[in-house]
Protein backbone atom coordinates (compact mmCIF):
# COMPACT_ATOMS: atom_id res chain seq x y z
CA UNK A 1 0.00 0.00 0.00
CA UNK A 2 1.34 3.53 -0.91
CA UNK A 3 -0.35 6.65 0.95
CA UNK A 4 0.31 9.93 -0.52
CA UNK A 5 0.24 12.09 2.86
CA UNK A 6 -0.69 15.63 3.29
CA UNK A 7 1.59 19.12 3.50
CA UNK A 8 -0.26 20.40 6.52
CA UNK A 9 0.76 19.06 10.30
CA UNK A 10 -2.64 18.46 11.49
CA UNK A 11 -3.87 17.21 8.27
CA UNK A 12 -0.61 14.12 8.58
CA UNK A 13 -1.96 13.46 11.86
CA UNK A 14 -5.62 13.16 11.16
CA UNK A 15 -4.28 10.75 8.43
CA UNK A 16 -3.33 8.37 10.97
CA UNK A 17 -6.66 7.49 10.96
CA UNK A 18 -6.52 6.08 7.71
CA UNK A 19 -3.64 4.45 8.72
CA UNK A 20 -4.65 2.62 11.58
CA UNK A 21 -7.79 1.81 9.45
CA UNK A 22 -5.46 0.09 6.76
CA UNK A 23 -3.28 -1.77 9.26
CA UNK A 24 -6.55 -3.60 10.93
CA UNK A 25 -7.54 -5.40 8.07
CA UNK A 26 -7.24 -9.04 7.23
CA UNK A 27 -4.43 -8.84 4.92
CA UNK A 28 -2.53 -6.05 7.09
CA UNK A 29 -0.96 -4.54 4.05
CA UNK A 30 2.84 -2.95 4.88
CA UNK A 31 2.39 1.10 4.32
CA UNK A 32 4.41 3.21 2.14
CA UNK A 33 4.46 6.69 3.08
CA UNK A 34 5.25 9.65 0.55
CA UNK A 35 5.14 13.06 2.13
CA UNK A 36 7.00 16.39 2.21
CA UNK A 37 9.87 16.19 4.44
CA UNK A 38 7.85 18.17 7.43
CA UNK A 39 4.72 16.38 7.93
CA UNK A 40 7.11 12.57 6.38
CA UNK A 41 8.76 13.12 10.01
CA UNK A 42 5.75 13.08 11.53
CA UNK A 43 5.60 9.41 10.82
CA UNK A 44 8.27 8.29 12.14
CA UNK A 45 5.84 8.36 15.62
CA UNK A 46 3.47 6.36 13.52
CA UNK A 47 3.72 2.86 14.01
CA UNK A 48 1.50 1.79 11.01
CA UNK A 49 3.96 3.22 8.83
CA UNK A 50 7.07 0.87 7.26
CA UNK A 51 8.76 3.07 5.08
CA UNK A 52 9.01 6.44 4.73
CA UNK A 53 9.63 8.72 1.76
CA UNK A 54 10.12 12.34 1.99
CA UNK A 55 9.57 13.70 -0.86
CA UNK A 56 11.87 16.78 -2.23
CA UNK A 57 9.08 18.53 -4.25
CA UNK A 58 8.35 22.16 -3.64
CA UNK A 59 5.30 24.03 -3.15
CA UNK A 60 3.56 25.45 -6.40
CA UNK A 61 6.41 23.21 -8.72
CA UNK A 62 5.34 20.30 -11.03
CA UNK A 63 9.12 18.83 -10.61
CA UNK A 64 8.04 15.94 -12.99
CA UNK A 65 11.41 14.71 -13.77
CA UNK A 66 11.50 14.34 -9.92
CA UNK A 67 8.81 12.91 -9.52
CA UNK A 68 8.97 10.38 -12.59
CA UNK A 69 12.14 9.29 -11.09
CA UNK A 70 11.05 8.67 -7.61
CA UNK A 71 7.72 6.78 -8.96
CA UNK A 72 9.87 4.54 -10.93
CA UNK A 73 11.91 3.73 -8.57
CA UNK A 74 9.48 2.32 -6.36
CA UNK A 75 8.02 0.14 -9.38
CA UNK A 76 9.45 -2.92 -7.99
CA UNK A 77 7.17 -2.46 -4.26
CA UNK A 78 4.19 -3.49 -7.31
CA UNK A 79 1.83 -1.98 -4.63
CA UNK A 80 -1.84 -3.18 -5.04
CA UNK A 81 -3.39 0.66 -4.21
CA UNK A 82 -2.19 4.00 -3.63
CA UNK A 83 -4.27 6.20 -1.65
CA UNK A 84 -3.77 9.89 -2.97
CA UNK A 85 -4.77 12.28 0.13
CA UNK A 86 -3.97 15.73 -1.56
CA UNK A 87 -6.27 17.24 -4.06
CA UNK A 88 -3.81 18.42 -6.74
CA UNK A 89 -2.82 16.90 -10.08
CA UNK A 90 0.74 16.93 -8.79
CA UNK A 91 0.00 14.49 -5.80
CA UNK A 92 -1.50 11.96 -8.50
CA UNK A 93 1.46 11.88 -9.95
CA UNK A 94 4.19 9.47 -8.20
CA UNK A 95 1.74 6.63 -7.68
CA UNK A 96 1.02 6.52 -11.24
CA UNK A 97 4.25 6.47 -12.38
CA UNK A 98 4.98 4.11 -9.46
CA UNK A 99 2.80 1.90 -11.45
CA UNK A 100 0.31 1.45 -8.40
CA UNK A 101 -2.67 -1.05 -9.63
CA UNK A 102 -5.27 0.48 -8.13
CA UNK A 103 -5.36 4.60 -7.51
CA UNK A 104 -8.03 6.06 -4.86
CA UNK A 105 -8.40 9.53 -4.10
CA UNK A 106 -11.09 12.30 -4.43
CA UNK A 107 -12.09 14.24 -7.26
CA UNK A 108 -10.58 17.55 -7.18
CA UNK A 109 -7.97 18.84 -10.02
CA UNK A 110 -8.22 16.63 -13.04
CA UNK A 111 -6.46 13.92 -13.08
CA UNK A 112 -8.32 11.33 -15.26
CA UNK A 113 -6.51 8.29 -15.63
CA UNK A 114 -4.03 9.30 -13.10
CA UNK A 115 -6.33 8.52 -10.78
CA UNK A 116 -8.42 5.23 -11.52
CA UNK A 117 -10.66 4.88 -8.06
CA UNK A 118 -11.82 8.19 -8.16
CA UNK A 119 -14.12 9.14 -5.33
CA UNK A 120 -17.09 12.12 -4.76
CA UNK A 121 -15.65 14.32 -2.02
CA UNK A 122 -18.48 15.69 -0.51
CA UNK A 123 -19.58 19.45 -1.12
CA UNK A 124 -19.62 20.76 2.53
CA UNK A 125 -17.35 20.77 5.19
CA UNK A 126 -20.02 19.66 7.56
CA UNK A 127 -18.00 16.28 7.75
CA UNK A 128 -14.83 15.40 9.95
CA UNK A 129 -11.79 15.38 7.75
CA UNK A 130 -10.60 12.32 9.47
CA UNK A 131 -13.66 10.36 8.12
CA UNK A 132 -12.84 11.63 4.74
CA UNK A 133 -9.54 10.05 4.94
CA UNK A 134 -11.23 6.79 6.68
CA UNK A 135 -13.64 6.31 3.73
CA UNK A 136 -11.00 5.77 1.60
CA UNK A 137 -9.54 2.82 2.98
CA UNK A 138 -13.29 1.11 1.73
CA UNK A 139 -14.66 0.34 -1.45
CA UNK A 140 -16.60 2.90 -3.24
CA UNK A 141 -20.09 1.15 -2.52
CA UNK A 142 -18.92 1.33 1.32
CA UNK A 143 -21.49 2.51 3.69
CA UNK A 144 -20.28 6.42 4.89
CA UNK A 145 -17.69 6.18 8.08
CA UNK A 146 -19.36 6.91 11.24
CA UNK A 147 -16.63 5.76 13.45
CA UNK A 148 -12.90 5.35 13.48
CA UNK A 149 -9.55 5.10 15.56
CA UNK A 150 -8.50 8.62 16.89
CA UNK A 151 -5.16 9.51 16.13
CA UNK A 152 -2.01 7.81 18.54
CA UNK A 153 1.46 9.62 17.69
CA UNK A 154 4.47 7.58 20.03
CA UNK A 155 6.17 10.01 22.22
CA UNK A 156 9.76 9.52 24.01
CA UNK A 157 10.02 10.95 27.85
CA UNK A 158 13.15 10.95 28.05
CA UNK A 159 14.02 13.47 25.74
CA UNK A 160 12.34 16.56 27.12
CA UNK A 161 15.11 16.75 29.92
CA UNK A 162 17.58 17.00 26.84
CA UNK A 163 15.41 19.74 25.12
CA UNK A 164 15.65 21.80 28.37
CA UNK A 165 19.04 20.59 28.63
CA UNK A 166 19.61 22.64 25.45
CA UNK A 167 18.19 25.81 26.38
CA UNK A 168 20.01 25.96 29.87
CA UNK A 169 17.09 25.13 31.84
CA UNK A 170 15.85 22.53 34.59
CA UNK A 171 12.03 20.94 34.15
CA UNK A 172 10.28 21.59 36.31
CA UNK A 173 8.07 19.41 38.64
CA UNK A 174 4.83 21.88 38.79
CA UNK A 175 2.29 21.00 36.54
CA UNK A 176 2.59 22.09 32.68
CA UNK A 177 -0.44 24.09 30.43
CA UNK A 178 1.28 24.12 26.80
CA UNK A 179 -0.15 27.08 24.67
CA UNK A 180 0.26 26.81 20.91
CA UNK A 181 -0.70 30.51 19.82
CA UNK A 182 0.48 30.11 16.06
CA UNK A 183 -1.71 29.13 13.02
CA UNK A 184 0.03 28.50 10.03
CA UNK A 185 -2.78 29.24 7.71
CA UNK A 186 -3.66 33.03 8.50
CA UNK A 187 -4.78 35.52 10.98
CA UNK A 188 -8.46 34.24 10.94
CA UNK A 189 -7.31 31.62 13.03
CA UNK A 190 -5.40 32.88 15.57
CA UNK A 191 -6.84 33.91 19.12
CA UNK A 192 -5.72 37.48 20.52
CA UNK A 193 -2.58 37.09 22.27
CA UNK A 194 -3.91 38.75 25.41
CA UNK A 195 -6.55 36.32 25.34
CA UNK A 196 -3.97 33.61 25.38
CA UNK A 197 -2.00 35.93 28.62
CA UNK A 198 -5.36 36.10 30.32
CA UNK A 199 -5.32 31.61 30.36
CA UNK A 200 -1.39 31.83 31.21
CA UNK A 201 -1.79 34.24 34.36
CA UNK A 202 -4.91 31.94 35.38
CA UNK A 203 -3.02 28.90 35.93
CA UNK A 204 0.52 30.88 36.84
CA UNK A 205 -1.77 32.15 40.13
CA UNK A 206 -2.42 28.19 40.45
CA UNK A 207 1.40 27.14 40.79
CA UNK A 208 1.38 26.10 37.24
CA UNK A 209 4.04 26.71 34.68
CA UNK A 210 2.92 27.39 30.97
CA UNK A 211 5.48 26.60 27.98
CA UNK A 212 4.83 28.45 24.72
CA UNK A 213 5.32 25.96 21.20
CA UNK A 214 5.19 26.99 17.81
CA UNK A 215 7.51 27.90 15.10
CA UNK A 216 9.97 30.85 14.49
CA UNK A 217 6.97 32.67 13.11
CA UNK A 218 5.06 32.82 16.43
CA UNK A 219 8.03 33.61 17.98
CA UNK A 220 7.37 37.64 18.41
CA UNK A 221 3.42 36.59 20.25
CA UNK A 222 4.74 34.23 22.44
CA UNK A 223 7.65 36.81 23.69
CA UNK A 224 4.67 39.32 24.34
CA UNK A 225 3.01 36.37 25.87
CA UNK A 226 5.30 35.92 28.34
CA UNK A 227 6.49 39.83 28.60
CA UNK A 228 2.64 40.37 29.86
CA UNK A 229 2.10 37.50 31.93
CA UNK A 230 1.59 38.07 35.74
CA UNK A 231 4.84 35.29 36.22
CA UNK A 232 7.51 35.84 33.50
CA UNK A 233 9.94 33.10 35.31
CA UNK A 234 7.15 30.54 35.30
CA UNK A 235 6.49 30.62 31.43
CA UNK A 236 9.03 28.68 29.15
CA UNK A 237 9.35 30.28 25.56
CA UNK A 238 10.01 27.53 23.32
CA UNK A 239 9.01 28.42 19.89
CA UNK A 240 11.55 28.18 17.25
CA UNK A 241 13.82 26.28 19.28
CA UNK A 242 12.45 22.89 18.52
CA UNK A 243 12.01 20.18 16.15
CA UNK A 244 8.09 18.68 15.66
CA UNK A 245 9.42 15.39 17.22
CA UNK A 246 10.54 17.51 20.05
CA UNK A 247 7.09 18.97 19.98
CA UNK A 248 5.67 16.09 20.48
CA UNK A 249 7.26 14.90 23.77
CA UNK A 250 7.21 18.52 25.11
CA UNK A 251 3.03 17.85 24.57
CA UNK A 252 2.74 14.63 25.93
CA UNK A 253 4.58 15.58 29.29
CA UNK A 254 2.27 18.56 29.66
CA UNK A 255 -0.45 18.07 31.44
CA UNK A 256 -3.10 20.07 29.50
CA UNK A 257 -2.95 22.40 26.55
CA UNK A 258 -4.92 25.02 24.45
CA UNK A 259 -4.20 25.64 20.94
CA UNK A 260 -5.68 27.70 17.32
CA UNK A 261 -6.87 25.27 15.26
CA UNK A 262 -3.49 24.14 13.73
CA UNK A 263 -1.60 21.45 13.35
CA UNK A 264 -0.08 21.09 17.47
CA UNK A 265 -3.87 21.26 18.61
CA UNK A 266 -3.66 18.07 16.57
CA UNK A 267 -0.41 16.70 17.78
CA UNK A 268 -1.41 17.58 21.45
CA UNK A 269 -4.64 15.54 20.38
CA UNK A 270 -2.66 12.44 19.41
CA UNK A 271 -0.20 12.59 22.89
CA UNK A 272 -3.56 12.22 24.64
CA UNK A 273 -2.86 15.39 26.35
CA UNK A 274 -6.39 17.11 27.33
CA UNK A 275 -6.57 19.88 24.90
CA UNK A 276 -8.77 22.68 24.02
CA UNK A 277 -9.03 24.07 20.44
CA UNK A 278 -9.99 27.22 19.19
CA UNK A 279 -11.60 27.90 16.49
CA UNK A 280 -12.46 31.18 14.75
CA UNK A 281 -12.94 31.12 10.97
CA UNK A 282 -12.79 27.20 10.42
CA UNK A 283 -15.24 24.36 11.76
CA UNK A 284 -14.98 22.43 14.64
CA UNK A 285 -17.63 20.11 12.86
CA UNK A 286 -14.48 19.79 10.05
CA UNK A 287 -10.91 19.78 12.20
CA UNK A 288 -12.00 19.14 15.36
CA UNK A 289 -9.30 17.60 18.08
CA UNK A 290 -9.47 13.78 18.49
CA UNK A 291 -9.05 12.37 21.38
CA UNK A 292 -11.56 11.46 24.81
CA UNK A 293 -10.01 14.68 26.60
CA UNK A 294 -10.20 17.13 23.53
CA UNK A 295 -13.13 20.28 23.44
CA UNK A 296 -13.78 22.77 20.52
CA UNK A 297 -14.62 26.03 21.53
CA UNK A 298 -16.02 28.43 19.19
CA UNK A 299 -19.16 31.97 18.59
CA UNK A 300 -22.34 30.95 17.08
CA UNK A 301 -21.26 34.03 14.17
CA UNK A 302 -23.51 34.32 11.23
CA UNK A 303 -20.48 34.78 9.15
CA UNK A 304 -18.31 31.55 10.19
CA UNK A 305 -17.41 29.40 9.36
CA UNK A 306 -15.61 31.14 6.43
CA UNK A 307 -12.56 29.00 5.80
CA UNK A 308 -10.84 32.61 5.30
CA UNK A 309 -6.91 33.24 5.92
CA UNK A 310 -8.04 37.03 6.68
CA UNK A 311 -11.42 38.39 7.97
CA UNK A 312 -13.63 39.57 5.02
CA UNK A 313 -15.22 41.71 7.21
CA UNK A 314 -12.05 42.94 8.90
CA UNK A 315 -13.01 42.41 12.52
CA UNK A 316 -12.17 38.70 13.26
CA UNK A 317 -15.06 39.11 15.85
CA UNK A 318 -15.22 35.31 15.72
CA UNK A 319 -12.34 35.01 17.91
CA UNK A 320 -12.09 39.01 19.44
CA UNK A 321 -14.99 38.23 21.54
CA UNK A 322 -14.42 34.45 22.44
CA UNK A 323 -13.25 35.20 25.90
CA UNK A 324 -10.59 33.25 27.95
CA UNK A 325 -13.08 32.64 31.18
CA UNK A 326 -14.68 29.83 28.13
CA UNK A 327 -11.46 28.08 27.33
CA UNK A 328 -10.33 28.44 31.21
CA UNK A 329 -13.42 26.48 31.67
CA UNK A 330 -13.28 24.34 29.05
CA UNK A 331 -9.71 23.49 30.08
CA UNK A 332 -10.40 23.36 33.60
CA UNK A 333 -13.30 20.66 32.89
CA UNK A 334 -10.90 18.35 31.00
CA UNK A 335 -8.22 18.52 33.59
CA UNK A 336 -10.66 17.84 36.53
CA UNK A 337 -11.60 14.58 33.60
CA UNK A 338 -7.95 13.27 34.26
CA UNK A 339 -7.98 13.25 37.82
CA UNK A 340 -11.14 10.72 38.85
């Protein structure tokens, strides 16, 4: 089996789902899986997985001598599907010239003949993503997925001492609330920062510590984060500094997290780490955290969802006036979960 994984962090982890999916049947097919080099690392935590390919193609390129030469070099696997996650014409690609039997994936770009199982995504995005990728892993005629396994990323214990190790610090025995401010996608997304201080100082007044994840793009809101926060000392700044396997053993140690709607709110998902999500211009009905100890908190807006990057309407009142006493709740809830 060859699985064409997605470009986006939380998307690879939702495709775990699939994954687990394939690996439970009868004939418990050994997984290929082709992916850009960030999310490919991603499976390394996934168990399912028995090779992995990271792929060198670049965002926007067609590459096809690239890609014709990695497709034909994996002729001799003689893999009985592909399963082609992406929409685009240029995901379609390697498994056909990998010479993949069968070739499922949805409808999107065209890519007759490329694609030989073709399958009717479906025209809202009043369905979970996850069960998207599920219903693949099924015939066509296959009854619609109602249920599924929820996403289960391994995480290693031992190496969060080294990642504090490397910044010059000690970890600490209080409790840990990991905030993941960033959204990769666009502004529409992301929850004010003082919204995100107003949860920190909360749980600094508690004895807690909070540690800040993201990427060297959320690196300037988690400083003023921290720079705001009632307990400067207590709050770990760790965005930028880490790798996303690091991530995800920074995530499982925590005890509880909140997170945009991006790819960690995913990852924290998969650690089993009780985690709140926020949404403002996507669906919690599409993307929603998987997991027993996961909520979705979101305003009942006439305009959302809108699936925007930006605001149309300039305001981003979606996520302006969601206010942190909800998520302290909401988080609060799920912790209290973990203790009985």
């Amino acid at each position: 089996m060859l699985v064409i994984g997605p470009a986006w962090i939380g998307d690879m982890v939702m495709a775990q789902c699939l994954l687990q999916t394939l690996k439970s049947r009868e004939d418990n097919p050994a997984i290929t899986l082709a992916a850009p080099a960030v999310t490919a690392r991603l499976a390394h935590r996934m168990p399912e997985v028995g090779k992995i390919i990271e792929t060198p193609f670049q965002h926007g390129r067609l590459q096809l001598a690239d890609r014709w030469r990695i497709g034909r070099s994996l002729r001799g696997h003689r893999f009985d599907q592909a399963i082609i996650l992406p929409g685009s014409l240029k995901a379609a690609l390697l498994p056909f010239f990998a010479k993949a039997a069968v070739r499922t994936g949805y409808r999107g770009e065209p890519r007759w003949g490329l694609i030989n199982d073709p399958r009717t995504r479906p025209s809202t995005k009043d369905d979970p993503m996850a069960a998207r990728f599920v219903q693949l892993a099924f015939a066509a005629d296959a009854a619609t997925v109602s249920t599924y396994p929820y996403p289960r990323l391994v995480n290693y214990p031992q190496n969060v001492a080294r990642i504090f190790q490397s910044i010059g610090r000690n970890v600490t025995s209080a409790p840990i609330i990991a905030l993941c401010p960033g959204a990769e996608f666009g502004p529409a997304k992301r929850w004010p920062e003082a919204h995100f201080a107003a949860v920190a100082d909360h749980f600094l007044q508690q004895g807690w510590q909070i540690w800040l994840l993201g990427g060297q793009s959320d690196q300037a809101v988690a400083r003023n984060i921290v720079r705001t926060s009632s307990d400067p000392e207590q709050c770990v700044d760790l965005t930028g500094k880490t790798s996303i396997e690091d991530v995800i053993d920074l995530l499982a140690h925590a005890r509880a997290a909140v997170s945009n709607d991006s790819g960690l709110m995913h990852v924290a998902a998969a650690t089993r780490t009780p985690i709140v999500g926020i949404f403002g211009s996507s669906s919690e009905l599409h993307t929603p955290p998987l997991g027993r100890l996961t909520d979705a908190v979101s305003q009942t807006l006439d305009c959302r969802p809108c699936f925007a990057r930006k605001c149309p309407l300039g305001h981003t009142q979606c996520l302006e006036t969601l206010g942190p006493d909800r998520v302290i709740a909401s988080l609060s809830a799920l912790i209290q979960k973990t203790t009985h």
